[in-house]
N, C-alpha and C. Protein backbone atom coordinates (compact mmCIF):
# COMPACT_ATOMS: atom_id res chain seq x y z
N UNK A 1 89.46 8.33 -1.90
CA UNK A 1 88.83 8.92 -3.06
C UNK A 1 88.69 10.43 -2.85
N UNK A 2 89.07 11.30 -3.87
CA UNK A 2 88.94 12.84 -3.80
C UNK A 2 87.70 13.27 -3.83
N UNK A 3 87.12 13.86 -3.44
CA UNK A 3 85.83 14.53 -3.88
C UNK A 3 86.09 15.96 -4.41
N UNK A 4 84.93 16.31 -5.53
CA UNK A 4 84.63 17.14 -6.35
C UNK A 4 84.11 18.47 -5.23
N UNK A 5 84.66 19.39 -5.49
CA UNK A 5 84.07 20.60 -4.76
C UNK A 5 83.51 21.36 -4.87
N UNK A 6 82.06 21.60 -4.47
CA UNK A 6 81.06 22.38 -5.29
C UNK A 6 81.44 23.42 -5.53
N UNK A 7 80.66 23.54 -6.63
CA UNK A 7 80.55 25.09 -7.46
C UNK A 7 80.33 24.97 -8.86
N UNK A 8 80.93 26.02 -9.94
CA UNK A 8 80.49 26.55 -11.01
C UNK A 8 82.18 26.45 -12.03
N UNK A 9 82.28 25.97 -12.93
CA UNK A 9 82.91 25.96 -13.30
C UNK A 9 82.35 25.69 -15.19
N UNK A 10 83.43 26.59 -16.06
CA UNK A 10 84.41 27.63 -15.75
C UNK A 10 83.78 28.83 -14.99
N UNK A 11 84.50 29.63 -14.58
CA UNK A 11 84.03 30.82 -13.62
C UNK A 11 83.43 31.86 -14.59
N UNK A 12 83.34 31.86 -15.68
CA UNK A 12 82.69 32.78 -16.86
C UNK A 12 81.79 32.33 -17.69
N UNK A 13 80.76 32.74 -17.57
CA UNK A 13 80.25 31.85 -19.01
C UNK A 13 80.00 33.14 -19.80
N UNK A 14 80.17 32.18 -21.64
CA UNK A 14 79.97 32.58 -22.56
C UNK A 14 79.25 32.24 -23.34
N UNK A 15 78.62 33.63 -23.59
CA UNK A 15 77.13 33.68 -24.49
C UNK A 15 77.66 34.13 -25.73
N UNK A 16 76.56 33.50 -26.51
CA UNK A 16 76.65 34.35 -28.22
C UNK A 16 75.35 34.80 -28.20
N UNK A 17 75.22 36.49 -28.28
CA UNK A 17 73.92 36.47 -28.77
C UNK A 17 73.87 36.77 -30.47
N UNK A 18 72.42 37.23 -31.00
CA UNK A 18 72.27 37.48 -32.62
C UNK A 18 71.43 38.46 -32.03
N UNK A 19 71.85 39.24 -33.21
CA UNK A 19 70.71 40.69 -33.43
C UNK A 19 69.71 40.70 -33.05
N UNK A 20 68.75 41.13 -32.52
CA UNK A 20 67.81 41.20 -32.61
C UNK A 20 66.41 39.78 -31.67
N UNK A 21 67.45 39.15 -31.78
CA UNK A 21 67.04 37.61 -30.46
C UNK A 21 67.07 38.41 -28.98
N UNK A 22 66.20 37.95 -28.08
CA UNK A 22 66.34 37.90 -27.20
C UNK A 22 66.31 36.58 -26.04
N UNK A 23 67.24 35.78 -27.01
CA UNK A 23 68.11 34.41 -26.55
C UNK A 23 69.45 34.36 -27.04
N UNK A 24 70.15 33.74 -26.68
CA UNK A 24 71.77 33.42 -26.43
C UNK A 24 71.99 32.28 -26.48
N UNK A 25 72.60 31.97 -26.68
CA UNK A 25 73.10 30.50 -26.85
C UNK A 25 75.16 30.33 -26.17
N UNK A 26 75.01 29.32 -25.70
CA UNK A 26 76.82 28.67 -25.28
C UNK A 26 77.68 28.61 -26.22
N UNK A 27 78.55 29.02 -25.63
CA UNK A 27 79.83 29.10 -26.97
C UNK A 27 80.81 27.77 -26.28
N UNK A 28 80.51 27.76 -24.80
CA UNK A 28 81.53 26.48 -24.35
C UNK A 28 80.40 25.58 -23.25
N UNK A 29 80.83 24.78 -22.89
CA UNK A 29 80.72 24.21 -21.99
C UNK A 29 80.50 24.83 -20.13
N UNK A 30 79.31 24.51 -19.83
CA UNK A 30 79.17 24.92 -18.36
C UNK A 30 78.55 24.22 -17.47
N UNK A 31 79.42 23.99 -15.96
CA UNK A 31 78.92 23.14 -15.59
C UNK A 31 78.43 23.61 -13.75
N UNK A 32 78.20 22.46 -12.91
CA UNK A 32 78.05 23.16 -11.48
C UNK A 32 78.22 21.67 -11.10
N UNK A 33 78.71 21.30 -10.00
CA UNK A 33 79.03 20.30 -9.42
C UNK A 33 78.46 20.83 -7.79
N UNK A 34 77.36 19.51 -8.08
CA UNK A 34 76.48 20.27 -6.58
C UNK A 34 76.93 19.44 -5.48
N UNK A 35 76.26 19.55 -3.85
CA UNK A 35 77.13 19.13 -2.97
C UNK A 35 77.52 17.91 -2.66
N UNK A 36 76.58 17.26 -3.56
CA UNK A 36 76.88 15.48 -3.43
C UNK A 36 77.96 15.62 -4.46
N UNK A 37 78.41 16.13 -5.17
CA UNK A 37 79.70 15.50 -5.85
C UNK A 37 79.40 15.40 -7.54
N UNK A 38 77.71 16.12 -7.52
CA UNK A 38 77.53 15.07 -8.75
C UNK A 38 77.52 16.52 -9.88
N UNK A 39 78.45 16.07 -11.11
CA UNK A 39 78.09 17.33 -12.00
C UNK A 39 77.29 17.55 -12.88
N UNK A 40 76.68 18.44 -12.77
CA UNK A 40 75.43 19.06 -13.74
C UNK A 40 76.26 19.80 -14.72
N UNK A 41 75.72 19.69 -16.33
CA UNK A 41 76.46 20.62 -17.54
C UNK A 41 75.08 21.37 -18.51
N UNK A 42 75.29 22.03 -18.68
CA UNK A 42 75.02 23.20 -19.33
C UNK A 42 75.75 22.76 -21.18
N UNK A 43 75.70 22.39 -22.28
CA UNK A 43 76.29 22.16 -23.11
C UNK A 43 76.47 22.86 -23.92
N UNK A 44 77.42 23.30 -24.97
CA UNK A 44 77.30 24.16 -25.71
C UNK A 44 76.35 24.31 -26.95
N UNK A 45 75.79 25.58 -27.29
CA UNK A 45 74.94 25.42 -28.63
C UNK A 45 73.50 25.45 -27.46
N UNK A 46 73.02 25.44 -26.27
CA UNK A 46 72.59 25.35 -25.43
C UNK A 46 71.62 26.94 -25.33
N UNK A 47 70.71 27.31 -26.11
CA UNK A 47 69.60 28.03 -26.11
C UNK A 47 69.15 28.29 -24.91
N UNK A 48 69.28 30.08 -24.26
CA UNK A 48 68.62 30.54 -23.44
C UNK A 48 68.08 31.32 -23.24
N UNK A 49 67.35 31.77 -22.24
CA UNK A 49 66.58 33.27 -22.48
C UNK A 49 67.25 33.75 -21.01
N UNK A 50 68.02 33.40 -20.61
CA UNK A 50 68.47 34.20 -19.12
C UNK A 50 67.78 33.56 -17.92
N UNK A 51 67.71 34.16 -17.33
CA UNK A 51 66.91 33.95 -15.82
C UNK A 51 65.63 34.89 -16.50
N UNK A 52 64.44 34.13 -16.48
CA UNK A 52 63.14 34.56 -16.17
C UNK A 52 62.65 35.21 -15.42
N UNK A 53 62.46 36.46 -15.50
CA UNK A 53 61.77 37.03 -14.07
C UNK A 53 60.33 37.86 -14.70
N UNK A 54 59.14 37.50 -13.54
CA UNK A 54 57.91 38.28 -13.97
C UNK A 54 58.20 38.94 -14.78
N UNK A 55 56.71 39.50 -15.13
CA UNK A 55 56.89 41.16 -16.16
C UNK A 55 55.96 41.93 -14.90
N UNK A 56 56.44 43.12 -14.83
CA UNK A 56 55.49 43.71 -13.95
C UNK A 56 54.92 45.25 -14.86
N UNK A 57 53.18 44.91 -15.43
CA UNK A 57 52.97 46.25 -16.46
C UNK A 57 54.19 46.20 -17.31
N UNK A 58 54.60 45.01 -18.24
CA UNK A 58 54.97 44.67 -19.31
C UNK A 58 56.84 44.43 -19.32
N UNK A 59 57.07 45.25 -18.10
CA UNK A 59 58.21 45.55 -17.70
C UNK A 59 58.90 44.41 -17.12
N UNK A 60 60.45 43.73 -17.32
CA UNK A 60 60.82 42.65 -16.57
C UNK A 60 61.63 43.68 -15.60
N UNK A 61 61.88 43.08 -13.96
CA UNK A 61 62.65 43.29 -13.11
C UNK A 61 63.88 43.34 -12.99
N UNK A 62 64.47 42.62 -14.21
CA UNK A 62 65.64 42.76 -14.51
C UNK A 62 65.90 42.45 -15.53
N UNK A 63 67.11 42.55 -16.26
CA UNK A 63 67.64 41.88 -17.40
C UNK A 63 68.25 40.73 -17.70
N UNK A 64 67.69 39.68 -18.10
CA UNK A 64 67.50 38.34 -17.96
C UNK A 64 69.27 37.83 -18.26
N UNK A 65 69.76 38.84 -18.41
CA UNK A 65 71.13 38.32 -18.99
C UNK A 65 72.34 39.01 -17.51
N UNK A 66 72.10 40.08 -17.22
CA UNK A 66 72.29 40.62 -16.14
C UNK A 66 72.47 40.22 -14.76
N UNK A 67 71.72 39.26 -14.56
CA UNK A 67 71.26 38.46 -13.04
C UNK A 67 72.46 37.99 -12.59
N UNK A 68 72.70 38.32 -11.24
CA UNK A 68 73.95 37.65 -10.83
C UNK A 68 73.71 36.04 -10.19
N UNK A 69 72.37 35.87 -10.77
CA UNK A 69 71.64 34.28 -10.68
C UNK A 69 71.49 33.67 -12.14
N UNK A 70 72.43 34.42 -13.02
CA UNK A 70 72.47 33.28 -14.12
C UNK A 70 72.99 32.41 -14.48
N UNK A 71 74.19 31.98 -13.34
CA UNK A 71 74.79 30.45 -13.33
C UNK A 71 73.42 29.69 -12.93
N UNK A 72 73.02 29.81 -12.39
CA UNK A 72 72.04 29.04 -11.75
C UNK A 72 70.72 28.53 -12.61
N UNK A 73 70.41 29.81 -13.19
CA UNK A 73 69.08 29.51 -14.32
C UNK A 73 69.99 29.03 -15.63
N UNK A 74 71.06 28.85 -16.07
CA UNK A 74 71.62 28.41 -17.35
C UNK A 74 71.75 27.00 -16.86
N UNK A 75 72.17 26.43 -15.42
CA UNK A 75 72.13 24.89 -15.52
C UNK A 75 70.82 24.22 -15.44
N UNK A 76 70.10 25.16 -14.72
CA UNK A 76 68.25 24.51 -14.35
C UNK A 76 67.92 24.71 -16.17
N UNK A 77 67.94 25.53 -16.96
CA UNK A 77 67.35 25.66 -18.14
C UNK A 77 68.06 24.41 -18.86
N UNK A 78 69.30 23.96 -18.89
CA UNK A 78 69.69 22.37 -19.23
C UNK A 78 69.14 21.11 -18.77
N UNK A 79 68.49 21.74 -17.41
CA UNK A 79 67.89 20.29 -16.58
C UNK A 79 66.43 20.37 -17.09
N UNK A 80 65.64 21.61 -17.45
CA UNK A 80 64.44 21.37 -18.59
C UNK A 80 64.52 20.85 -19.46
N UNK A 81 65.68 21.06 -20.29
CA UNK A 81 65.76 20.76 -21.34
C UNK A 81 65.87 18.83 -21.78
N UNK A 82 66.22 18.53 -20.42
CA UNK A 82 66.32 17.13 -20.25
C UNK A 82 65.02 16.63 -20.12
N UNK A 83 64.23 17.75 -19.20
CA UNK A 83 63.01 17.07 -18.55
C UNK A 83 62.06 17.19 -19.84
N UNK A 84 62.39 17.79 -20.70
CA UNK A 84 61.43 17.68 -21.92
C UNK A 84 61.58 16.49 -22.30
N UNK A 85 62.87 15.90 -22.66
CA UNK A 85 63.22 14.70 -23.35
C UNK A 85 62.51 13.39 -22.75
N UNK A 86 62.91 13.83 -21.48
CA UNK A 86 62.34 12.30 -20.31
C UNK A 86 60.76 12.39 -20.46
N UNK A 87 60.66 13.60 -20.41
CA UNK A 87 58.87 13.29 -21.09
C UNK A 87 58.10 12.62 -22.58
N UNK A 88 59.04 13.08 -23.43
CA UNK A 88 58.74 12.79 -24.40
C UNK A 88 58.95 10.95 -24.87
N UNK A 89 60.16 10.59 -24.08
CA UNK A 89 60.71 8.96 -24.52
C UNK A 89 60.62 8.30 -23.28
N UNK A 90 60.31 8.43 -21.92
CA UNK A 90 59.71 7.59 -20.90
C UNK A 90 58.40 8.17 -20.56
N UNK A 91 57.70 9.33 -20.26
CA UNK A 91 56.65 9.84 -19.80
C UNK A 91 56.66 10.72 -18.83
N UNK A 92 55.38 11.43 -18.80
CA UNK A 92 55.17 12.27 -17.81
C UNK A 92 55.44 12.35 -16.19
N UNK A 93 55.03 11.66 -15.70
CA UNK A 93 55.35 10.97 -14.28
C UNK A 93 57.26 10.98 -13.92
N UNK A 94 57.81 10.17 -14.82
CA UNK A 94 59.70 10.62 -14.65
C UNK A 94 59.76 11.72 -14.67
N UNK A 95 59.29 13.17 -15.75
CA UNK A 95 59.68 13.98 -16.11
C UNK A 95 59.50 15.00 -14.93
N UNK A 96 58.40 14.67 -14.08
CA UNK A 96 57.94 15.67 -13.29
C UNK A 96 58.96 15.93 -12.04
N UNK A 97 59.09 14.18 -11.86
CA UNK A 97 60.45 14.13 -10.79
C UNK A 97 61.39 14.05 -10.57
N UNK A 98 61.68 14.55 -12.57
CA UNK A 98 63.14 14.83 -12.70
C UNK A 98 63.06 16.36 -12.51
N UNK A 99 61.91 16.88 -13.02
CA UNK A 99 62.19 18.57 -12.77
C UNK A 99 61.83 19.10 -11.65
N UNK A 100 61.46 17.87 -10.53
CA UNK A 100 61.23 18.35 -9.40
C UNK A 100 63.17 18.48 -8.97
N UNK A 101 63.37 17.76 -9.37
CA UNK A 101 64.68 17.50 -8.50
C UNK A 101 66.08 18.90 -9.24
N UNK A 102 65.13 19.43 -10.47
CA UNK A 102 65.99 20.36 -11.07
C UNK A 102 65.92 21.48 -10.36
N UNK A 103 64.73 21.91 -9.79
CA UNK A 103 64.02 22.93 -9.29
C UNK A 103 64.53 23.12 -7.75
N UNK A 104 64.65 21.93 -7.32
CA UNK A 104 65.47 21.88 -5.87
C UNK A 104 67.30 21.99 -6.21
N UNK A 105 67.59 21.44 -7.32
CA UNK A 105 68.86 22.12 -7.39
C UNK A 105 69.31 23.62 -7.44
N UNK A 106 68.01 24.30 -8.60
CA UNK A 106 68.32 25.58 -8.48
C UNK A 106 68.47 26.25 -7.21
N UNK A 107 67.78 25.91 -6.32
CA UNK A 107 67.78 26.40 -5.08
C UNK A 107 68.99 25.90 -4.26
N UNK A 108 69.58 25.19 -4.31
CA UNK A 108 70.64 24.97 -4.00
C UNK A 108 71.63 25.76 -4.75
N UNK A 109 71.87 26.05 -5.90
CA UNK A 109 72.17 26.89 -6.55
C UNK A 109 72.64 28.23 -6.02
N UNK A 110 70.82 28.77 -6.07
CA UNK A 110 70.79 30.27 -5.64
C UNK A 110 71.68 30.38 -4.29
N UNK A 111 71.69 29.49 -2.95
CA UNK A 111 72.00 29.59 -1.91
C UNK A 111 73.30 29.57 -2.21
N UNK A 112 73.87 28.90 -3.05
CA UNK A 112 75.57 28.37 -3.05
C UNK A 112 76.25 29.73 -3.60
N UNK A 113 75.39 30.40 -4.18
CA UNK A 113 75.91 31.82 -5.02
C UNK A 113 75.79 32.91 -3.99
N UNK A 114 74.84 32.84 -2.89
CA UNK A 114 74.79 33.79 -1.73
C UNK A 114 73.65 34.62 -1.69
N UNK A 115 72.82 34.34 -2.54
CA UNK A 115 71.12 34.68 -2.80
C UNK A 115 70.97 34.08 -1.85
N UNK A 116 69.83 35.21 -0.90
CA UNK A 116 69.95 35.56 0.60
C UNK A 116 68.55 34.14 0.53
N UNK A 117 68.03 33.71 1.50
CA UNK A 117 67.08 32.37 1.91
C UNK A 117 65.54 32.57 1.44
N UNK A 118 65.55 33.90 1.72
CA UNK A 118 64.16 34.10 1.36
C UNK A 118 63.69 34.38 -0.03
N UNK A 119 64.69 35.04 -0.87
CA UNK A 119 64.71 35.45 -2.01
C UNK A 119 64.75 34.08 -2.51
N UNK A 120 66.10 33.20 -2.39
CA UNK A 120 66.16 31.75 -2.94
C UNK A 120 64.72 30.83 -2.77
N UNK A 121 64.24 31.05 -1.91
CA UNK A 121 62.84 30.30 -1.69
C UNK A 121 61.92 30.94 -2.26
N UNK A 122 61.63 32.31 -2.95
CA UNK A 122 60.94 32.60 -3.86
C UNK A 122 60.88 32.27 -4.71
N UNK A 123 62.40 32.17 -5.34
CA UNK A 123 62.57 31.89 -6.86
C UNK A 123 62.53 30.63 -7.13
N UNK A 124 62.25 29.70 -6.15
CA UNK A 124 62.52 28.25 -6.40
C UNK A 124 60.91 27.96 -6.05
N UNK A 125 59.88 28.46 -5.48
CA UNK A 125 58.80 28.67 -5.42
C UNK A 125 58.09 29.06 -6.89
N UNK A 126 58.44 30.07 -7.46
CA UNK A 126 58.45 30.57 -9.05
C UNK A 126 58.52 29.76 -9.83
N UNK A 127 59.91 28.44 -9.62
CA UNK A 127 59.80 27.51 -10.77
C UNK A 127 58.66 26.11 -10.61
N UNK A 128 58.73 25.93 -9.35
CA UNK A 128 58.19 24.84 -9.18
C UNK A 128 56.42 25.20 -9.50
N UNK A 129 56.02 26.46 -8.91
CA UNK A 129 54.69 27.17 -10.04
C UNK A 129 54.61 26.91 -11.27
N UNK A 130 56.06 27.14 -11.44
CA UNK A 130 55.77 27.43 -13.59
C UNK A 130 56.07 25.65 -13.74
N UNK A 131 56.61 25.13 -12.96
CA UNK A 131 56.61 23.29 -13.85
C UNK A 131 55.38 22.90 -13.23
N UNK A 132 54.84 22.95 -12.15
CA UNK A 132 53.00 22.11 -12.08
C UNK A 132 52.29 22.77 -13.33
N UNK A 133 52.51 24.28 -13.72
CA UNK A 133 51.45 24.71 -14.94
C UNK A 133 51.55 24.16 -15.88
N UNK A 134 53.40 24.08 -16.28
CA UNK A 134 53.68 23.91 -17.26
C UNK A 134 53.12 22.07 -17.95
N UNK A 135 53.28 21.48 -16.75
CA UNK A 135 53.28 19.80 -16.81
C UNK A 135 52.04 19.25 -16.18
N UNK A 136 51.70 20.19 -16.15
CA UNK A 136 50.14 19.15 -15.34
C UNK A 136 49.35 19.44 -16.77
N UNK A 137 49.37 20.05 -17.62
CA UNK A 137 48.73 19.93 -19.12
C UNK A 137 49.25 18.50 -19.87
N UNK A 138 48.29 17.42 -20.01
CA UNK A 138 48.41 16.57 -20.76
C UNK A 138 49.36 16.57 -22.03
N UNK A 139 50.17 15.62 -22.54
CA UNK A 139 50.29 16.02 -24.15
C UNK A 139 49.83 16.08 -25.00
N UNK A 140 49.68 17.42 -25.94
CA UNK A 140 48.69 16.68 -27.15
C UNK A 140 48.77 15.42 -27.68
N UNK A 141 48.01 15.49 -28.09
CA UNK A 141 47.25 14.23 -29.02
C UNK A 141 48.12 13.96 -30.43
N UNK A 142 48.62 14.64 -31.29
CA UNK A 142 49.84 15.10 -32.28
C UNK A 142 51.03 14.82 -31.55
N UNK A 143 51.39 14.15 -30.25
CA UNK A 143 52.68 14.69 -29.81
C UNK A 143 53.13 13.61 -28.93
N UNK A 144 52.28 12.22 -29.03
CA UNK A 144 52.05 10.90 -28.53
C UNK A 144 52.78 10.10 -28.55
C-alpha cells in the first residue's frame, strides 16, 4: 500500500476577497495530509479571516492574510468549522475533542511549515486559550 506524503496541497491557495470585507473566502479546494496519512480539506466557498493574531493597542502583528502560517490557520479554521457542527448535532463534550485534536494539528502544521518550536507552541497555546473560552460557555438557551 502507498502512503500519502505529508503536506499541503495545491501549493497555492486561492482567495477571493470583496471590497471592503476583511474576510476571504476559497475559490478551490485545499487540503494538508498530515503524518498519519490522513487528509484534512479546507473546501471551497470556505469563509476566512486569515490567521488571527492579537491586537496589540488596536494594532494586529501582522496581516492576517500575509502569514507565512496561513496554510495552517485556513485548514484549523475548516476543522472549527466542523467543530461547530459536532456541537451543534452531537454535543459539547465531542466538539471539544474534536477541536482539541484540530488545535494539535495546527501545531503539527506550524512545525511541518518550519515555524521554529517555540513560536509553534505559542500559537497552538493561543488556540487552545481561545477554544476553552470559546467552549466552556454553555449554549444558549435559543440554540438547544
Amino acid at each position: 500500500m502507498k502512503r500519502k506524503i505529508q503536506g499541503f496541497t495545491p501549493l497555492d491557495i486561492h482567495l477571493v476577497f470583496t471590497v471592503g470585507e476583511v474576510k476571504a473566502h476559497l475559490s478551490s479546494p485545499f487540503h494538508y495530509i498530515d503524518k498519519d496519512g490522513t487528509r484534512h480539506t479546507a473546501a471551497p466557498k470556505m469563509i476566512t479571516d486569515g490567521i488571527s493574531y492579537p491586537t496589540i493597542k488596536g494594532h494586529k502583528i501582522a496581516p492576517p492574510f500575509a502569514s507565512p502560517w496561513l496554510a495552517s490557520a485556513l485548514i484549523h479554521d475548516a476543522g472549527c468549522l466542523q467543530c461547530r457542527d459536532v456541537r451543534r448535532d452531537v454535543g459539547r463534550k465531542q466538539a471539544l475533542q474534536l477541536r482539541k485534536s484540530y488545535d494539535e494539528l495546527f501545531h503539527e502544521m506550524l512545525l511541518f511549515q518550519g515555524c521554529g518550536k517555540w513560536k509553534a507552541w505559542i500559537m497552538y497555546k493561543a488556540v487552545r486559550t481561545g477554544a476553552v473560552a470559546l467552549w466552556a460557555t454553555p449554549k444558549p438557551e435559543n440554540q438547544r
